[in-house]
Protein backbone atom coordinates (compact mmCIF):
# COMPACT_ATOMS: atom_id res chain seq x y z
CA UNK A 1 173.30 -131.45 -102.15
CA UNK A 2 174.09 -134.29 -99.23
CA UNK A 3 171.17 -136.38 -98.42
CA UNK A 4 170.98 -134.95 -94.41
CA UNK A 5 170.00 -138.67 -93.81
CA UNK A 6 173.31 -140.08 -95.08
CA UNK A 7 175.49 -137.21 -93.05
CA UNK A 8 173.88 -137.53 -90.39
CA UNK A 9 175.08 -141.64 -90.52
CA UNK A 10 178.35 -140.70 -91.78
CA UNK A 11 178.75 -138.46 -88.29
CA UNK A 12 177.86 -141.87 -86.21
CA UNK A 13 181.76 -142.85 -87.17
CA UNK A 14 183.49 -145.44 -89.45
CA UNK A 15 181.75 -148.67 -87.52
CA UNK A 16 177.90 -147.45 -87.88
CA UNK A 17 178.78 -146.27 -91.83
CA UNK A 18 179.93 -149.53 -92.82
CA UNK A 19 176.74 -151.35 -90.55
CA UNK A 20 174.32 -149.32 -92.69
CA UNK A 21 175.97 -149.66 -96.17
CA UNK A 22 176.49 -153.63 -95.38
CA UNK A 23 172.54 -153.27 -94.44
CA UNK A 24 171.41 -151.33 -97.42
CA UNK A 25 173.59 -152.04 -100.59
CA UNK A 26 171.33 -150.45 -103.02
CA UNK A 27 171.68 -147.00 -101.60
CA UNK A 28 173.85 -144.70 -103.17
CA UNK A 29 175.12 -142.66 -100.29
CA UNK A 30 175.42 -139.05 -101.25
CA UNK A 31 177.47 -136.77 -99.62
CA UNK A 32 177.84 -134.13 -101.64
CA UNK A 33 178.57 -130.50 -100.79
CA UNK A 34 178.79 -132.53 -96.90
CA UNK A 35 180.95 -130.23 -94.10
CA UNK A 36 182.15 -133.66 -92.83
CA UNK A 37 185.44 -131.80 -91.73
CA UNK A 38 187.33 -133.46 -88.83
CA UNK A 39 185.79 -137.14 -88.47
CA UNK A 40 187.60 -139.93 -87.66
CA UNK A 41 186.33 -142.56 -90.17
CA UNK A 42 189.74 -144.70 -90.67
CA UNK A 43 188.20 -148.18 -92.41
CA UNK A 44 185.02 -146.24 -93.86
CA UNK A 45 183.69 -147.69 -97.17
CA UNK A 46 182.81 -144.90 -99.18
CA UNK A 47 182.75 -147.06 -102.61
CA UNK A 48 180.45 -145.89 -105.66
CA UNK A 49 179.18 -143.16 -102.93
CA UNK A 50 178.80 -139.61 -104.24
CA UNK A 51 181.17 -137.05 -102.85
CA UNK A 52 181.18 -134.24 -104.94
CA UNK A 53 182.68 -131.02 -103.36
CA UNK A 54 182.40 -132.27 -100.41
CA UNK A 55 184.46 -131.11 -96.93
CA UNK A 56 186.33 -133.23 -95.15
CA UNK A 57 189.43 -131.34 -94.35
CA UNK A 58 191.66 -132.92 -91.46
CA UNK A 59 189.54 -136.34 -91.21
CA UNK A 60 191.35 -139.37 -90.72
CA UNK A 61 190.42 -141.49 -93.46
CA UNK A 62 193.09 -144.42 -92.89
CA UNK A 63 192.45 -147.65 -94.90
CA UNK A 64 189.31 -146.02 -96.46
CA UNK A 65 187.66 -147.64 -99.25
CA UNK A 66 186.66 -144.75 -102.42
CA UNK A 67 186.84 -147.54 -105.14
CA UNK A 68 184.69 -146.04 -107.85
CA UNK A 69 183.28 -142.79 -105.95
CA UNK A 70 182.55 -139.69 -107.53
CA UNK A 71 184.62 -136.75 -105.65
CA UNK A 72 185.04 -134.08 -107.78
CA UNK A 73 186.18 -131.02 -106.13
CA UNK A 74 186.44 -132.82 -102.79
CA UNK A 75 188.89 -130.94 -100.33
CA UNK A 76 190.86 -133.45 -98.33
CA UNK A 77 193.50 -131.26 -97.26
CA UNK A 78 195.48 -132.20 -94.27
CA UNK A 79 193.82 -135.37 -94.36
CA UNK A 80 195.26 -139.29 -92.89
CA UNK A 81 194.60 -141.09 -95.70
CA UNK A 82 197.46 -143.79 -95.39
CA UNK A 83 196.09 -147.06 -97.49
CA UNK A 84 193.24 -145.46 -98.96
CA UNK A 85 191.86 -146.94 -102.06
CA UNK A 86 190.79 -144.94 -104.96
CA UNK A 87 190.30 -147.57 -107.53
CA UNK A 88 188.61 -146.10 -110.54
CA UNK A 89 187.32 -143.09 -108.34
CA UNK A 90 186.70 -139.41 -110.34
CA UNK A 91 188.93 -136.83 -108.21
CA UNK A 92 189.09 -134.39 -110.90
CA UNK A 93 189.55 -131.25 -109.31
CA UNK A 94 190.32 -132.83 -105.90
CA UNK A 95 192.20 -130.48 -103.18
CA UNK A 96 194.55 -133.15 -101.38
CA UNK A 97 197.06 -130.30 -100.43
CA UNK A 98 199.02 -131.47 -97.01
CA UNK A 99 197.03 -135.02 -97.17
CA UNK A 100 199.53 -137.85 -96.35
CA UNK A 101 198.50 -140.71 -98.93
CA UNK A 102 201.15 -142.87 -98.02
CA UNK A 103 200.30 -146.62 -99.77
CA UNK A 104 196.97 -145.13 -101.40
CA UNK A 105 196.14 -146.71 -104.49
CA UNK A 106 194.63 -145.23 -107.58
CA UNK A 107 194.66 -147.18 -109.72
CA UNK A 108 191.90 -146.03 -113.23
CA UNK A 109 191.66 -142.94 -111.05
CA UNK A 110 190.75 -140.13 -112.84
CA UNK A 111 193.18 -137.19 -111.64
CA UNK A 112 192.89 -134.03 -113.82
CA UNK A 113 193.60 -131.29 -112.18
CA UNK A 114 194.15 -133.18 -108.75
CA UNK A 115 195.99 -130.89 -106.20
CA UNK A 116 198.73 -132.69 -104.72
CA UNK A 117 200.84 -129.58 -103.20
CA UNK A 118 202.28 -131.02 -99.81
CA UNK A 119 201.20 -134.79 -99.98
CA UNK A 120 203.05 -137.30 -98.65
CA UNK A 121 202.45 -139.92 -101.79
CA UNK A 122 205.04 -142.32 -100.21
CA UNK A 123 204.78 -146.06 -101.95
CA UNK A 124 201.45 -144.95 -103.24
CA UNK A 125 200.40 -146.81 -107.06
CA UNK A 126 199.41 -144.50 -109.48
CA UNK A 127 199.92 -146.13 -112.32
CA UNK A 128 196.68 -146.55 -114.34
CA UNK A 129 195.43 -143.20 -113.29
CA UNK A 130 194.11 -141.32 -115.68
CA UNK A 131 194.42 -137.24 -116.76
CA UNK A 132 197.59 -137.22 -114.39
CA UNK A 133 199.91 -134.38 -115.58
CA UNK A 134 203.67 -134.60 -114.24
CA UNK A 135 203.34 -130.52 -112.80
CA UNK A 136 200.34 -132.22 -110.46
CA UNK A 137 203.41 -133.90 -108.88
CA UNK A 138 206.11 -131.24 -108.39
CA UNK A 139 205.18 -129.44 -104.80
CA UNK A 140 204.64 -133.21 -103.59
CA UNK A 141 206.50 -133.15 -100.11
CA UNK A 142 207.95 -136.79 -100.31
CA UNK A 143 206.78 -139.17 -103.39
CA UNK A 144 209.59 -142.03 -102.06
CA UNK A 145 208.92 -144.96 -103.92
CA UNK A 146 206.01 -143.89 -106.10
CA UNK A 147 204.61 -145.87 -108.59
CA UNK A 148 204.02 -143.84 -111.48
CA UNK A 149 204.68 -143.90 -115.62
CA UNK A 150 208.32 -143.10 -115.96
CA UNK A 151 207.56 -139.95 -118.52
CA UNK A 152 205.56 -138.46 -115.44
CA UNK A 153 209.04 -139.69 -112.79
CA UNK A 154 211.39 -138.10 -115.34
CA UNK A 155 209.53 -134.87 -115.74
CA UNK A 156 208.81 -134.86 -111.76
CA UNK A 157 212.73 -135.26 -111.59
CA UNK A 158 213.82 -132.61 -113.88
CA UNK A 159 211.59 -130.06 -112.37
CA UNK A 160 211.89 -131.20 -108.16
CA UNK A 161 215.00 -132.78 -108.23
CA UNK A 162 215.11 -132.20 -104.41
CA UNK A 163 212.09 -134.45 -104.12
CA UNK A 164 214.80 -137.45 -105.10
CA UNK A 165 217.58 -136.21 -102.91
């Protein structure tokens, strides 16, 4: 469960977040299970902070930092996360249905069983991810210059071919 101390600093916005990490490095925020649905936290760092099935449907999360977070199960459908880094993050299980991840980077990103129906994964880098199966990728709703192995493109291409049209 969410630490109610670090939720309730999370809800202060993106500026007062990044204040108190910048203050306190050696606290592992945990946000876990957190209804943080809505927020507008565009430039929050989030990195090595626990986010495990957390909620945070329809935030803006623009330029975001997740490098190495754990956010299994976390539901970030219909979420702004243009530029978001996910550098070595765990989103197995992660619900990003709708999210537009346009320029997001995940590179090492652990991906099984990511939900990508919807995204926008425009000129996002996922090459280096890890667990990332090509049928993750076939409801995508534009994946325009995606960087991705090309035995995941080919196999996204034979089975969405009007994703490349």
């Amino acid at each position: 469960m969410a630490d109610p101390d670090h939720v309730s600093k999370v809800k202060n916005g993106a500026a007062a977040w990044n204040r108190w990490r910048e203050e306190e490095p050696d606290v592992l925020p945990d946000l876990g299970w957190a209804n943080i649905n809505g927020l507008d936290l565009d430039g929050a760092v989030f990195a090595g902070a626990v986010l495990k099935l957390a909620f945070c449907k329809g935030c803006s999360l623009v330029g975001a930092d997740f490098s190495g977070a754990s956010m299994r199960g976390v539901n970030f459908e219909g979420c702004d996360l243009r530029g978001a880094v996910f550098r070595d993050a765990n989103l197995e299980g992660a619900h990003m249905l709708g999210a537009d991840l346009t320029g997001a980077d995940f590179t090492g990103a652990n991906l099984k069983l990511a939900n990508f129906d919807g995204a926008i994964l425009r000129d996002a880098d996922l090459t280096g991810a890890k667990k990332l199966r090509a049928p993750q990728l076939f409801a995508l709703k534009d994946l325009q210059n995606l960087k991705v192995s090309d035995a995941v493109l080919e196999k996204v291409k034979e089975q969405s071919p009007h994703l490349f049209e």
